[in-house]
C-alpha atoms as a PDB file:
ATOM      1  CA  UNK A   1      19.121 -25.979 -58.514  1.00  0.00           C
ATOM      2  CA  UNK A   2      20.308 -27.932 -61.830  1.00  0.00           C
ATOM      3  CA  UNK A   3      17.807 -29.311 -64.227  1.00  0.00           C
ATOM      4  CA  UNK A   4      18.246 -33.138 -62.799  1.00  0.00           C
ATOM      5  CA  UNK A   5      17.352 -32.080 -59.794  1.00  0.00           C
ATOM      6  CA  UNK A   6      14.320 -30.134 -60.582  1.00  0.00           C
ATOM      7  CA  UNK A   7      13.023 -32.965 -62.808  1.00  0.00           C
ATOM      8  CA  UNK A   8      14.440 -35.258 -59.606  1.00  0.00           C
ATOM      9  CA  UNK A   9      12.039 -33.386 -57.459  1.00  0.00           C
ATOM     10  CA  UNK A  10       9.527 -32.837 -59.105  1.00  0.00           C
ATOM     11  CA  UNK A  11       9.053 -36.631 -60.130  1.00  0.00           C
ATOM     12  CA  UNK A  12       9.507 -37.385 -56.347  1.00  0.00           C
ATOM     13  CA  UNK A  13       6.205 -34.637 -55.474  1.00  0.00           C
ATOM     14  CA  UNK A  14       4.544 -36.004 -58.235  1.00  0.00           C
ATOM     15  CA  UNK A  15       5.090 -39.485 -57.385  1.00  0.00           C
ATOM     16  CA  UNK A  16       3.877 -38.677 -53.800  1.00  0.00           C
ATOM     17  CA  UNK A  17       0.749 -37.505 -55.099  1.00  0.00           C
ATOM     18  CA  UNK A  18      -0.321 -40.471 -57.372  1.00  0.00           C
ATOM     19  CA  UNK A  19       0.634 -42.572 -54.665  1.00  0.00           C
ATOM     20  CA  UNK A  20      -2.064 -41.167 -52.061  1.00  0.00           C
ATOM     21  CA  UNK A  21      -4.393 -41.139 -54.995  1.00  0.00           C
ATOM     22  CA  UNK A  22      -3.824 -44.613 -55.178  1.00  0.00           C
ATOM     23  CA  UNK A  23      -3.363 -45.702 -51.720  1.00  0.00           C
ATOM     24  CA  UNK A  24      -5.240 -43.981 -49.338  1.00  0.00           C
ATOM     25  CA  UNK A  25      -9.371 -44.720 -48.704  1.00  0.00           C
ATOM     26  CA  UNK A  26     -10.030 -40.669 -49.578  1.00  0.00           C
ATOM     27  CA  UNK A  27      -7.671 -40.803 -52.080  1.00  0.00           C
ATOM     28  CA  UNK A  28      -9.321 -43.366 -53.958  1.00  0.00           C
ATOM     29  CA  UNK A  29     -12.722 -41.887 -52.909  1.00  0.00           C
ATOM     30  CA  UNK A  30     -11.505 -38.461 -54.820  1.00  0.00           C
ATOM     31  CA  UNK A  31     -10.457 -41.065 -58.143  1.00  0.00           C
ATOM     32  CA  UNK A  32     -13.454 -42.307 -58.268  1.00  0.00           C
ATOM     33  CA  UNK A  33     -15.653 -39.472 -58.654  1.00  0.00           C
ATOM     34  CA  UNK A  34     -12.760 -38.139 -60.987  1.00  0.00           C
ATOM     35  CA  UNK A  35     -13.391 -41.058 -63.053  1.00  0.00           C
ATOM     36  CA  UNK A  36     -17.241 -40.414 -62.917  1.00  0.00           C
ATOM     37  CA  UNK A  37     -17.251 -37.745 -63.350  1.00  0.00           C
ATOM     38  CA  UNK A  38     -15.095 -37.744 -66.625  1.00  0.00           C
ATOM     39  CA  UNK A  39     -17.072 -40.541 -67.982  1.00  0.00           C
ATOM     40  CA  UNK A  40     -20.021 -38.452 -67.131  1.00  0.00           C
ATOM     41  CA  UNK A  41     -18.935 -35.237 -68.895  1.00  0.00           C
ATOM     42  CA  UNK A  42     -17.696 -37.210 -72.205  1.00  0.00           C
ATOM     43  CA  UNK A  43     -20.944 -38.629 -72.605  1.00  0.00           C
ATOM     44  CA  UNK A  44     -22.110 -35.114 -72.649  1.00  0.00           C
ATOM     45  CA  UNK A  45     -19.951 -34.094 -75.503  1.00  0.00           C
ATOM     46  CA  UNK A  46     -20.397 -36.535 -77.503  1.00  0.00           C
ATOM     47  CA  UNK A  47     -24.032 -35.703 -77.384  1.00  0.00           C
ATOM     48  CA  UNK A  48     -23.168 -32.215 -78.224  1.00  0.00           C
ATOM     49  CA  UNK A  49     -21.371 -33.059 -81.115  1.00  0.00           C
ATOM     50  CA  UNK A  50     -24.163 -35.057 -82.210  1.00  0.00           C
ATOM     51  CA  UNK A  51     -26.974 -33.158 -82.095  1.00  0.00           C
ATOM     52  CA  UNK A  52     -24.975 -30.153 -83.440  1.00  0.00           C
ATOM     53  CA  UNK A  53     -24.122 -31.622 -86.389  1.00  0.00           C
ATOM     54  CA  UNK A  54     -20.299 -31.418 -86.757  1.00  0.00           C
ATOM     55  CA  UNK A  55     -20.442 -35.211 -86.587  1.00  0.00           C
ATOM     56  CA  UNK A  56     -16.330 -36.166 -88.419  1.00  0.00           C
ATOM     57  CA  UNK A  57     -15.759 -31.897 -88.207  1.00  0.00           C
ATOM     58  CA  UNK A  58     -14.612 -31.546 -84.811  1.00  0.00           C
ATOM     59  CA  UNK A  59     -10.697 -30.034 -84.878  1.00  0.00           C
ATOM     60  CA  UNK A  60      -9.130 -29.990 -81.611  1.00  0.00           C
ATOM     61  CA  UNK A  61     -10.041 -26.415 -80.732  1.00  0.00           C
ATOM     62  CA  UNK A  62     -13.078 -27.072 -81.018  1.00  0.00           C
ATOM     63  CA  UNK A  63     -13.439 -30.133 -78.847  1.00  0.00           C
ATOM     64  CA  UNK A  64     -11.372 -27.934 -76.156  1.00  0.00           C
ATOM     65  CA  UNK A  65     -13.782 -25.167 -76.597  1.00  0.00           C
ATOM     66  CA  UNK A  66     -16.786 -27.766 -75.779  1.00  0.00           C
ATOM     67  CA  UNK A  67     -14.971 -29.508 -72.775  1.00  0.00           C
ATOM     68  CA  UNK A  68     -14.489 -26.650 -71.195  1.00  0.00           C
ATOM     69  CA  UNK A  69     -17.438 -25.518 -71.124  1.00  0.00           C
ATOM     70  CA  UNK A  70     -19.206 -28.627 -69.898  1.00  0.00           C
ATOM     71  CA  UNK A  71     -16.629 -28.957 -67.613  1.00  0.00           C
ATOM     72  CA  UNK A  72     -17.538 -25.617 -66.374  1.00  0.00           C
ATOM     73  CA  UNK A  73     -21.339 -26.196 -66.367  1.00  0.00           C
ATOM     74  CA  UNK A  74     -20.258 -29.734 -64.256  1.00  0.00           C
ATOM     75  CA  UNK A  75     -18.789 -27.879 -61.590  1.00  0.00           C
ATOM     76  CA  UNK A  76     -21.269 -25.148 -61.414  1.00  0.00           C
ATOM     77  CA  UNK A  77     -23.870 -28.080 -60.493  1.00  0.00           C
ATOM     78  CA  UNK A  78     -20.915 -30.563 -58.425  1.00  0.00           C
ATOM     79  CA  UNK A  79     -19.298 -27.684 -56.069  1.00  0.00           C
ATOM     80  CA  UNK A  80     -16.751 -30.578 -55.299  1.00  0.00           C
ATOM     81  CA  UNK A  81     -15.853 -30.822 -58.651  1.00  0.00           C
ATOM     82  CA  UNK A  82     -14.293 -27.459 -58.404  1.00  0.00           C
ATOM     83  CA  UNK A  83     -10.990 -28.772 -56.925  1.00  0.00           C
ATOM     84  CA  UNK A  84     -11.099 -31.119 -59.703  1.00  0.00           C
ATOM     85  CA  UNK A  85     -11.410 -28.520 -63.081  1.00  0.00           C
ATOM     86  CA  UNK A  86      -7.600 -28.713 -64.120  1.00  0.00           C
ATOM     87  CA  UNK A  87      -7.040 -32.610 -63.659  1.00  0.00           C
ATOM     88  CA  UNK A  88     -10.904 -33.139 -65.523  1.00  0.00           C
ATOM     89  CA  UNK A  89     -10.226 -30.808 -68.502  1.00  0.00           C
ATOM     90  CA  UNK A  90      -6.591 -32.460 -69.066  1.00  0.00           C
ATOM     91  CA  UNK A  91      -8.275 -36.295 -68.821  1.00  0.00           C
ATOM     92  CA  UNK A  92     -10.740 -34.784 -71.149  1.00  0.00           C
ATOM     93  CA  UNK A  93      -8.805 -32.764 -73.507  1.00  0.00           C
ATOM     94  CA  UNK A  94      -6.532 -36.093 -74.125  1.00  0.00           C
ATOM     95  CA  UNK A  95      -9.778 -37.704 -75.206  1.00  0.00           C
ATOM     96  CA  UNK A  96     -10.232 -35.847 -78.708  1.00  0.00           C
ATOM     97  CA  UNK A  97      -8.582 -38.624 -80.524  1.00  0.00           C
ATOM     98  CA  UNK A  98     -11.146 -41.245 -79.440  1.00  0.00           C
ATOM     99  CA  UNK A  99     -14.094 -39.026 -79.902  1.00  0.00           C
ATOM    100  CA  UNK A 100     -12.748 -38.849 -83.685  1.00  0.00           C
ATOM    101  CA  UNK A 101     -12.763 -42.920 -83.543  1.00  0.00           C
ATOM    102  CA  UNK A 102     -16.173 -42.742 -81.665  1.00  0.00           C
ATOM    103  CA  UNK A 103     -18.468 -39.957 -82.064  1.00  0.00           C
ATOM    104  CA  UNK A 104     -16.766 -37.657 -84.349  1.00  0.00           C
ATOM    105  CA  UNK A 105     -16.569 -40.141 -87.595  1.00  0.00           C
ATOM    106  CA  UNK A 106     -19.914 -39.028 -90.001  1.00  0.00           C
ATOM    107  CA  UNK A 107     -22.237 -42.211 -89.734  1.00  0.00           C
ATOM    108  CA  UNK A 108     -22.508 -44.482 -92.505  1.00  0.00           C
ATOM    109  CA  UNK A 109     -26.059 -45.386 -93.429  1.00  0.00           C
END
Protein backbone atom coordinates (compact mmCIF):
# COMPACT_ATOMS: atom_id res chain seq x y z
CA UNK A 1 0.00 0.00 0.00
CA UNK A 2 1.70 3.49 -1.05
CA UNK A 3 2.10 6.24 1.44
CA UNK A 4 -1.13 8.31 -0.03
CA UNK A 5 -3.05 5.69 0.59
CA UNK A 6 -2.07 4.88 4.06
CA UNK A 7 -2.35 8.57 5.04
CA UNK A 8 -5.80 8.27 2.69
CA UNK A 9 -6.96 5.65 5.07
CA UNK A 10 -6.01 6.43 7.87
CA UNK A 11 -7.57 10.07 7.67
CA UNK A 12 -10.80 8.27 6.48
CA UNK A 13 -10.70 5.83 10.12
CA UNK A 14 -9.81 8.73 11.86
CA UNK A 15 -12.36 10.88 10.45
CA UNK A 16 -14.95 8.12 11.24
CA UNK A 17 -14.06 8.24 14.71
CA UNK A 18 -14.33 12.05 15.46
CA UNK A 19 -17.40 11.94 13.66
CA UNK A 20 -19.26 9.42 16.16
CA UNK A 21 -17.58 11.40 18.87
CA UNK A 22 -19.34 14.18 17.60
CA UNK A 23 -22.52 12.85 16.39
CA UNK A 24 -23.81 10.17 18.20
CA UNK A 25 -25.79 10.66 21.93
CA UNK A 26 -22.91 8.08 23.57
CA UNK A 27 -20.46 9.57 21.65
CA UNK A 28 -20.94 12.86 22.98
CA UNK A 29 -21.74 11.30 26.42
CA UNK A 30 -17.96 9.72 26.28
CA UNK A 31 -16.66 13.74 25.22
CA UNK A 32 -18.06 15.01 27.86
CA UNK A 33 -16.66 13.20 30.65
CA UNK A 34 -13.35 13.39 28.51
CA UNK A 35 -13.63 17.00 28.81
CA UNK A 36 -14.34 16.70 32.64
CA UNK A 37 -12.44 14.89 33.29
CA UNK A 38 -9.37 16.76 31.72
CA UNK A 39 -10.48 19.93 33.24
CA UNK A 40 -10.65 17.99 36.40
CA UNK A 41 -7.13 16.49 36.32
CA UNK A 42 -5.43 20.00 35.21
CA UNK A 43 -6.78 21.59 38.10
CA UNK A 44 -4.98 18.96 39.98
CA UNK A 45 -1.64 19.78 38.56
CA UNK A 46 -1.65 22.96 38.78
CA UNK A 47 -2.18 22.50 42.45
CA UNK A 48 0.73 20.24 42.49
CA UNK A 49 2.92 22.56 41.03
CA UNK A 50 1.88 25.00 43.46
CA UNK A 51 2.19 23.66 46.56
CA UNK A 52 5.49 22.00 45.49
CA UNK A 53 7.11 24.91 44.81
CA UNK A 54 8.49 24.70 41.22
CA UNK A 55 6.10 27.57 40.52
CA UNK A 56 7.99 29.14 36.63
CA UNK A 57 10.48 25.64 36.96
CA UNK A 58 8.37 23.17 35.41
CA UNK A 59 10.30 21.74 31.97
CA UNK A 60 8.21 19.56 29.96
CA UNK A 61 9.40 16.29 31.47
CA UNK A 62 8.47 17.21 34.30
CA UNK A 63 4.91 18.28 33.65
CA UNK A 64 4.66 14.74 31.72
CA UNK A 65 6.01 13.03 34.70
CA UNK A 66 3.09 14.77 36.92
CA UNK A 67 0.22 14.14 34.33
CA UNK A 68 0.80 10.89 34.23
CA UNK A 69 0.66 10.18 37.31
CA UNK A 70 -2.55 11.98 38.15
CA UNK A 71 -3.85 10.62 35.24
CA UNK A 72 -3.07 7.32 36.65
CA UNK A 73 -4.38 8.05 40.18
CA UNK A 74 -7.81 9.42 38.05
CA UNK A 75 -8.39 6.21 36.62
CA UNK A 76 -7.56 4.15 39.57
CA UNK A 77 -10.65 6.06 41.31
CA UNK A 78 -12.94 6.49 37.61
CA UNK A 79 -12.65 2.67 36.30
CA UNK A 80 -14.29 4.26 33.10
CA UNK A 81 -11.63 6.46 32.70
CA UNK A 82 -9.45 3.57 31.88
CA UNK A 83 -10.52 3.43 28.19
CA UNK A 84 -9.79 6.99 28.22
CA UNK A 85 -5.75 7.08 29.60
CA UNK A 86 -4.09 7.60 26.05
CA UNK A 87 -6.59 10.31 24.60
CA UNK A 88 -6.45 12.17 28.50
CA UNK A 89 -2.62 12.15 28.81
CA UNK A 90 -2.23 13.52 25.04
CA UNK A 91 -5.10 16.48 25.80
CA UNK A 92 -3.05 16.93 28.86
CA UNK A 93 0.44 16.67 27.79
CA UNK A 94 -0.46 19.49 24.98
CA UNK A 95 -1.40 21.66 27.93
CA UNK A 96 2.26 22.41 29.31
CA UNK A 97 2.45 25.59 27.41
CA UNK A 98 -0.57 27.15 29.15
CA UNK A 99 0.33 25.92 32.54
CA UNK A 100 3.69 28.03 31.87
CA UNK A 101 1.19 31.12 30.98
CA UNK A 102 -1.02 30.07 34.02
CA UNK A 103 0.34 28.32 36.89
CA UNK A 104 3.88 27.81 36.10
CA UNK A 105 4.96 31.75 35.88
CA UNK A 106 6.62 32.62 39.72
CA UNK A 107 3.95 35.12 41.23
CA UNK A 108 4.68 38.63 41.43
CA UNK A 109 3.95 40.17 44.81
Amino acid sequence: MGLFKKGLFLGALFGAGASLLNTTKKGKEVRDKMVHASEEIYVQIKEEVEKSGIVGKVTKSKYAKIVDKKVKAYTQKNPWAKKMTTTLVKNLKSKHSDCKKSCCKPIKK
